[in-house]
Every structure is written in structure tokens, then in C-alpha cells.
C-alpha atoms as a PDB file:
ATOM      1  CA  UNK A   1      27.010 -44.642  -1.120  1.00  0.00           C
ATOM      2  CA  UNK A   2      29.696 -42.037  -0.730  1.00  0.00           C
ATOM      3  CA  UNK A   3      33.119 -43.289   0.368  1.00  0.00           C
ATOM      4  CA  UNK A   4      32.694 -40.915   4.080  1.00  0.00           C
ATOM      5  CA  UNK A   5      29.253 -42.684   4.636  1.00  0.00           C
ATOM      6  CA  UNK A   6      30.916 -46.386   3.797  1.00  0.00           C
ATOM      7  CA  UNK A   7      33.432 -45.199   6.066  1.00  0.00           C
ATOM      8  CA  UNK A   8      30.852 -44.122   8.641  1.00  0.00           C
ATOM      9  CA  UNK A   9      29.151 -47.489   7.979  1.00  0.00           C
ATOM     10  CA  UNK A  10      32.680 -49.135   9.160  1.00  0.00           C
ATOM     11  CA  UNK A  11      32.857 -47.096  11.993  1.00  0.00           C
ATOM     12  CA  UNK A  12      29.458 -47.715  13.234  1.00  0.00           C
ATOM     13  CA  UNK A  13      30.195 -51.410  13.457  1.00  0.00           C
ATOM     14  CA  UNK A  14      33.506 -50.590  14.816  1.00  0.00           C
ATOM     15  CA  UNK A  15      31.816 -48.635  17.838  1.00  0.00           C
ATOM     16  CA  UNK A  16      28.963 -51.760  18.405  1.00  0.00           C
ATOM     17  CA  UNK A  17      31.598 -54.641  18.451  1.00  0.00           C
ATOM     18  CA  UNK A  18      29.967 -56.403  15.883  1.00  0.00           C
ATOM     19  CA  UNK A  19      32.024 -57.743  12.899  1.00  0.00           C
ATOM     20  CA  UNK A  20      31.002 -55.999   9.719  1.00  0.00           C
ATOM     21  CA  UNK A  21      30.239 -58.955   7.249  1.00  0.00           C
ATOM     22  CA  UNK A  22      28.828 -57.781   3.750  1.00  0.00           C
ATOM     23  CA  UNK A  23      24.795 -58.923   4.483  1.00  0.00           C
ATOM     24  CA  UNK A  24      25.220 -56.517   7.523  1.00  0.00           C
ATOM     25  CA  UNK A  25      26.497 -53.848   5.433  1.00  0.00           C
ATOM     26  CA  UNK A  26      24.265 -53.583   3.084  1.00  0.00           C
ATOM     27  CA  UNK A  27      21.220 -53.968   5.451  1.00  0.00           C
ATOM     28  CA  UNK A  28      22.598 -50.643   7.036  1.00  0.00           C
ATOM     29  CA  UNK A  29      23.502 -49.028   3.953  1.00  0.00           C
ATOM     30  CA  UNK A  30      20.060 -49.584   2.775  1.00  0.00           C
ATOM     31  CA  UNK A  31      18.314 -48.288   5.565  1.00  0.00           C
ATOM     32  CA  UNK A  32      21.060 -45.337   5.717  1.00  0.00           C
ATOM     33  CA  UNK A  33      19.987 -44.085   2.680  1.00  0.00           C
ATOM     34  CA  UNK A  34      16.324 -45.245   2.561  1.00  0.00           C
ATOM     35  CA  UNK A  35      14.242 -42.874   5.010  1.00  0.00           C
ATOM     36  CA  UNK A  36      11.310 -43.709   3.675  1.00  0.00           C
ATOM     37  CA  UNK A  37      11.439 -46.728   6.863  1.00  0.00           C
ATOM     38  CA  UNK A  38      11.024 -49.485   4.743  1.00  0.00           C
ATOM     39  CA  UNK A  39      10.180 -52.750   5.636  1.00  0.00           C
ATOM     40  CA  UNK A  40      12.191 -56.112   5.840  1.00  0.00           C
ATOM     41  CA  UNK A  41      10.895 -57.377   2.784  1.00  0.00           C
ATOM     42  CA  UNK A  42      11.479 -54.326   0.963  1.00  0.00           C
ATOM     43  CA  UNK A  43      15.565 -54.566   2.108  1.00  0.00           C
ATOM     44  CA  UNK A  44      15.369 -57.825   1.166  1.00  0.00           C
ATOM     45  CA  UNK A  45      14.176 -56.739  -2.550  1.00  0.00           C
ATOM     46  CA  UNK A  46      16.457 -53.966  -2.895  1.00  0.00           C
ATOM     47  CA  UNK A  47      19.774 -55.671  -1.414  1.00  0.00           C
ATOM     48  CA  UNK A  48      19.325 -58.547  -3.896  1.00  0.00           C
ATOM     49  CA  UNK A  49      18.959 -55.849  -6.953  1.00  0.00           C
ATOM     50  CA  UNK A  50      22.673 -55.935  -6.382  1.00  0.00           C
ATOM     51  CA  UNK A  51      23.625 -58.761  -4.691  1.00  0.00           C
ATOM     52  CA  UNK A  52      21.395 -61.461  -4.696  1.00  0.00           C
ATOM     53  CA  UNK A  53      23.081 -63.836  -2.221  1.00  0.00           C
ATOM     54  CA  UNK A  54      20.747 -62.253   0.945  1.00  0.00           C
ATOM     55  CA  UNK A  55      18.073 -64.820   1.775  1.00  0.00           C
ATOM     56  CA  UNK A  56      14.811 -63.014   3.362  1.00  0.00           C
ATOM     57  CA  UNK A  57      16.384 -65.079   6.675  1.00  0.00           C
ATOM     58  CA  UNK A  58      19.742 -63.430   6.435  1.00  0.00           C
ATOM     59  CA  UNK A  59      17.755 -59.511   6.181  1.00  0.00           C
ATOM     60  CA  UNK A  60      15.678 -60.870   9.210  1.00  0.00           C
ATOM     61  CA  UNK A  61      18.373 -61.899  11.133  1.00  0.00           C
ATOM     62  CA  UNK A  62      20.856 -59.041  10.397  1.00  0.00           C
ATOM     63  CA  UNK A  63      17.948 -56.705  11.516  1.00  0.00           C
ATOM     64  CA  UNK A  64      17.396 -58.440  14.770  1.00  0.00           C
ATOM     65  CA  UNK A  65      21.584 -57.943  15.023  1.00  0.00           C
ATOM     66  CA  UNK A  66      21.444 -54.453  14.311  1.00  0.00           C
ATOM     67  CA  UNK A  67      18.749 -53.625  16.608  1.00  0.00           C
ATOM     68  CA  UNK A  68      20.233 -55.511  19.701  1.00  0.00           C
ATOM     69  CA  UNK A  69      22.849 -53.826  18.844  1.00  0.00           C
ATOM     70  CA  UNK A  70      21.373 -50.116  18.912  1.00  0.00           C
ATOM     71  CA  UNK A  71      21.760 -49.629  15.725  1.00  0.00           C
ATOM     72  CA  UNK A  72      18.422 -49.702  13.767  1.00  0.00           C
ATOM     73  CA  UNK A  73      15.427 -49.484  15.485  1.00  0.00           C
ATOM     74  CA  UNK A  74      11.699 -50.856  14.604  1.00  0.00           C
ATOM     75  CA  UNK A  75       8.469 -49.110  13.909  1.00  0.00           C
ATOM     76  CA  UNK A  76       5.654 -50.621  14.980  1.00  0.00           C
ATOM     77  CA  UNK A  77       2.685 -49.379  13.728  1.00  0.00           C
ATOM     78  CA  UNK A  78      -0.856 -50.730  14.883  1.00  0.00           C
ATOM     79  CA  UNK A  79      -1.800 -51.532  11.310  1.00  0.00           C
ATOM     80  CA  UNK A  80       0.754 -52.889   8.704  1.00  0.00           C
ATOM     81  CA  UNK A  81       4.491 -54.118   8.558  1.00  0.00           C
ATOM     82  CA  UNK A  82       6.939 -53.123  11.005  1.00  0.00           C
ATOM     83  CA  UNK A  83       9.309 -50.849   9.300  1.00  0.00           C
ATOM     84  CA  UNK A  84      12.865 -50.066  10.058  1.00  0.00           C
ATOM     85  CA  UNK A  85      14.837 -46.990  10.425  1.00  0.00           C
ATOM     86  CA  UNK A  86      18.824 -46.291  11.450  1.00  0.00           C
ATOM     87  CA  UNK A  87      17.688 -42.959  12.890  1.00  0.00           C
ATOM     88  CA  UNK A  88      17.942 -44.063  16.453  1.00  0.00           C
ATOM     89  CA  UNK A  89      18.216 -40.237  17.901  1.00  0.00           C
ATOM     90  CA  UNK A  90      15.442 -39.320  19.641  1.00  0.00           C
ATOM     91  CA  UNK A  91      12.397 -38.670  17.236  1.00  0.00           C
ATOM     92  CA  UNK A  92       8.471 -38.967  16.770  1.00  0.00           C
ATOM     93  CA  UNK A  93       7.091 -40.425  13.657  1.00  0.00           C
ATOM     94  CA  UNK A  94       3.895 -38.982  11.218  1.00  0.00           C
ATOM     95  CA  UNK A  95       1.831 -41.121   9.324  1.00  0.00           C
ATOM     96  CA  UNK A  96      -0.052 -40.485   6.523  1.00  0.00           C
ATOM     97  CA  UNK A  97      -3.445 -41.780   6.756  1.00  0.00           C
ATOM     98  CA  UNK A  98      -4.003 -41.239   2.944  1.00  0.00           C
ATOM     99  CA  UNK A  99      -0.882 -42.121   1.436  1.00  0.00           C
ATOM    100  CA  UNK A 100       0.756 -44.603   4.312  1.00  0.00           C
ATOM    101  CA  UNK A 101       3.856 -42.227   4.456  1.00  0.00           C
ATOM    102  CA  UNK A 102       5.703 -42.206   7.323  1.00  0.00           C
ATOM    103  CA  UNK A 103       8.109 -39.358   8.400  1.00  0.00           C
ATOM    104  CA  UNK A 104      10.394 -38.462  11.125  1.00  0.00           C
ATOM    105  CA  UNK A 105       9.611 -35.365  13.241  1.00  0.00           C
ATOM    106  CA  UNK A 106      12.044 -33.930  15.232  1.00  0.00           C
ATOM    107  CA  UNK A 107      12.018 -34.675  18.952  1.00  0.00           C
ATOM    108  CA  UNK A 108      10.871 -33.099  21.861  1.00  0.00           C
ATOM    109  CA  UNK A 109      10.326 -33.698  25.649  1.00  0.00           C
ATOM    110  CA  UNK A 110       6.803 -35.548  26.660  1.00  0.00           C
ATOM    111  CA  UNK A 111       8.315 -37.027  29.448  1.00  0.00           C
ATOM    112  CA  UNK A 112       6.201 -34.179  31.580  1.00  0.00           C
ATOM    113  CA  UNK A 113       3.153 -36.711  30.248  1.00  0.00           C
ATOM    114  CA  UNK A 114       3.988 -39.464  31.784  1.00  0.00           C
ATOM    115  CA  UNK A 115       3.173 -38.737  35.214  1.00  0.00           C
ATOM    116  CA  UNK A 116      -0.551 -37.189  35.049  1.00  0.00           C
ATOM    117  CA  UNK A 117      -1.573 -40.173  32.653  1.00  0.00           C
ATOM    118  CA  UNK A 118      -1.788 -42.914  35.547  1.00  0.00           C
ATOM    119  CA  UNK A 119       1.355 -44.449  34.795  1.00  0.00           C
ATOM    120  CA  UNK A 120       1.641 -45.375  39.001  1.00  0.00           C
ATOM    121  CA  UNK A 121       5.009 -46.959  39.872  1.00  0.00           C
ATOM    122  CA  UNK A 122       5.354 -47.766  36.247  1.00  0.00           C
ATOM    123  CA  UNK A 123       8.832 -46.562  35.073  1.00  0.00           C
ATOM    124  CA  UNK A 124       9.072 -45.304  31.601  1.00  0.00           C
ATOM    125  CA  UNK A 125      12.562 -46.106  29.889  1.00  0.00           C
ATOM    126  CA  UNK A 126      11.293 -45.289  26.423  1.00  0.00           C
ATOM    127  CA  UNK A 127       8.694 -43.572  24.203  1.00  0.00           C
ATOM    128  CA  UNK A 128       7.394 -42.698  21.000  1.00  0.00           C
ATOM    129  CA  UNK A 129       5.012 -40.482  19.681  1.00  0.00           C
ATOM    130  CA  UNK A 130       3.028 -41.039  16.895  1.00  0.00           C
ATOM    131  CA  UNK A 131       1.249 -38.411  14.984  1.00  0.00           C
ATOM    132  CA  UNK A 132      -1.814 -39.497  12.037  1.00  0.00           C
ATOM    133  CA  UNK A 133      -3.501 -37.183   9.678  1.00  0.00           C
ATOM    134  CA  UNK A 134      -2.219 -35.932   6.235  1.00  0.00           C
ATOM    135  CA  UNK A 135       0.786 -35.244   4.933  1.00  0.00           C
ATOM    136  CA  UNK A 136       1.975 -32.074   3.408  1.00  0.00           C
ATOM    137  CA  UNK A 137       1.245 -33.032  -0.120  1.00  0.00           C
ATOM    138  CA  UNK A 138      -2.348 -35.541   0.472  1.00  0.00           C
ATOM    139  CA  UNK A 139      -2.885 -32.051   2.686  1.00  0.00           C
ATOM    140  CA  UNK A 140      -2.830 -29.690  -0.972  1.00  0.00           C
ATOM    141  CA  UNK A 141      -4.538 -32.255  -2.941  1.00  0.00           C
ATOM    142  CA  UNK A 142      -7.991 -31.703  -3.888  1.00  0.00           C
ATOM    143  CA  UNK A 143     -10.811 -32.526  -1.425  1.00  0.00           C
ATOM    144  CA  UNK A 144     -12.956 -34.803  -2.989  1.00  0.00           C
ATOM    145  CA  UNK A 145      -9.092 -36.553  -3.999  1.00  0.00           C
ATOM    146  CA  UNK A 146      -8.821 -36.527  -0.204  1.00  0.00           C
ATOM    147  CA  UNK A 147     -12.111 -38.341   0.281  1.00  0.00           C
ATOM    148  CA  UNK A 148     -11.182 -40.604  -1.854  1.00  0.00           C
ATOM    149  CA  UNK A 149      -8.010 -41.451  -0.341  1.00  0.00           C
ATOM    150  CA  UNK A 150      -9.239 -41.844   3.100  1.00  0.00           C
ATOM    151  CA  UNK A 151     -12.685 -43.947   2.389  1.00  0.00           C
ATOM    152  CA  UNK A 152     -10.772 -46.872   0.900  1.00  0.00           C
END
């Protein structure tokens, strides 16, 4: 990482209150360069490619830190891992349903939606959309690839 983005990193923690301890840094290093949303056993693998002192407990618990913190937010999808990303600006999320790519998509307003949906007295404080199909590349493969892809 660049010496501006470590410095970024600093100042992140800085802004939050929390102390900036090594584990910590790397966790949000990782997922500060990593937009691919990975999940916590995949920070785990990749923070002990260079510094394998992290226990899986330590990623765990950092993340838990970091997200209390507003700093790294989790994806929940309905089938898999959750997956972690330190874009916590407003955005949707695309998943492909051949590949399992996920991707961030700019945001936009649906707050319009809530009301006509039957939400009642129900406040919303948060929401994300979710959009499923193919991704640009599954999309330009071959149909019968496609097929293929989908059926398993």
C-alpha cells in the first residue's frame, strides 16, 4: 500500500477513536485494497501471507471492531459467507449468479419504495439493494457456457 493510503489508514482510525494496533491495520488495508468483498477467512489467509501472527479470532474480532466502528461494513447474502467491504458510502451490490462475483453499483435513492411496499409505522434507517443476474463478462460468454454455469 502506498504511503498516502497508509496514511489514510492512520487517519481513519484517528477519526473513529480506536487505537490503530497492527491486526487492525492490516484487516483494513486488506479490505482497502481487496474490492472483490472478501470474506473473513479469506483476510485471515491473506494477512498471514505476510504476517502470520493473526489468529482467525483476531480477523473476527477486528472485523466486529471495525464495523461498530463504521468502518467496514458486512454483506450478507442469502446464500454463502458474509463478505466484507470498507466502502461504507452509500451503494447497491450485483451478484453474479454464474460466477459468484459481487460488485458495487453506485447508489441511488429507493427511499420513494419504502412507503407503497407496506412498510406501516415501520421506520427504515437503512437499506440495500441487491441486484442478481450476470455479470459483464459470464454476460459475453457463450450460451451453452452460460447454461452450464447456471445449472450447477
Amino acid at each position: 500500500m502506498s504511503r498516502p493510503a497508509q496514511e489514510a489508514v492512520r487517519r481513519a482510525f484517528s477519526r473513529s477513536g480506536l487505537r490503530c494496533t497492527p491486526q487492525r491495520f492490516a484487516v483494513l488495508e486488506h479490505l482497502l485494497r481487496d474490492h472483490e468483498h472478501p470474506t473473513a477467512d479469506q483476510i485471515y489467509q491473506a494477512i498471514n501471507r505476510s504476517d502470520p501472527r493473526a489468529s482467525r479470532a483476531t480477523v473476527y474480532n477486528n472485523l466486529h471492531v471495525l464495523m461498530r466502528a463504521g468502518m467496514v461494513r458486512e454483506v450478507v447474502l442469502a446464500a454463502g459467507a458474509v463478505r466484507y467491504d470498507a466502502n461504507i458510502g452509500h451503494h447497491h451490490h450485483f451478484i453474479c449468479e454464474a460466477c459468484g462475483g459481487l460488485e458495487d453499483i453506485e447508489g441511488f435513492d429507493a427511499s420513494r419504495l419504502t412507503r407503497p411496499i407496506g412498510l406501516g409505522a415501520r421506520r427504515v434507517r437503512n437499506y440495500e439493494v441487491v441486484f442478481r443476474g450476470l455479470c459483464e463478462s459470464c454476460s459475453k460468454a457463450p450460451a451453452h457456457k452460460r447454461r452450464e454455469e447456471w445449472e450447477k
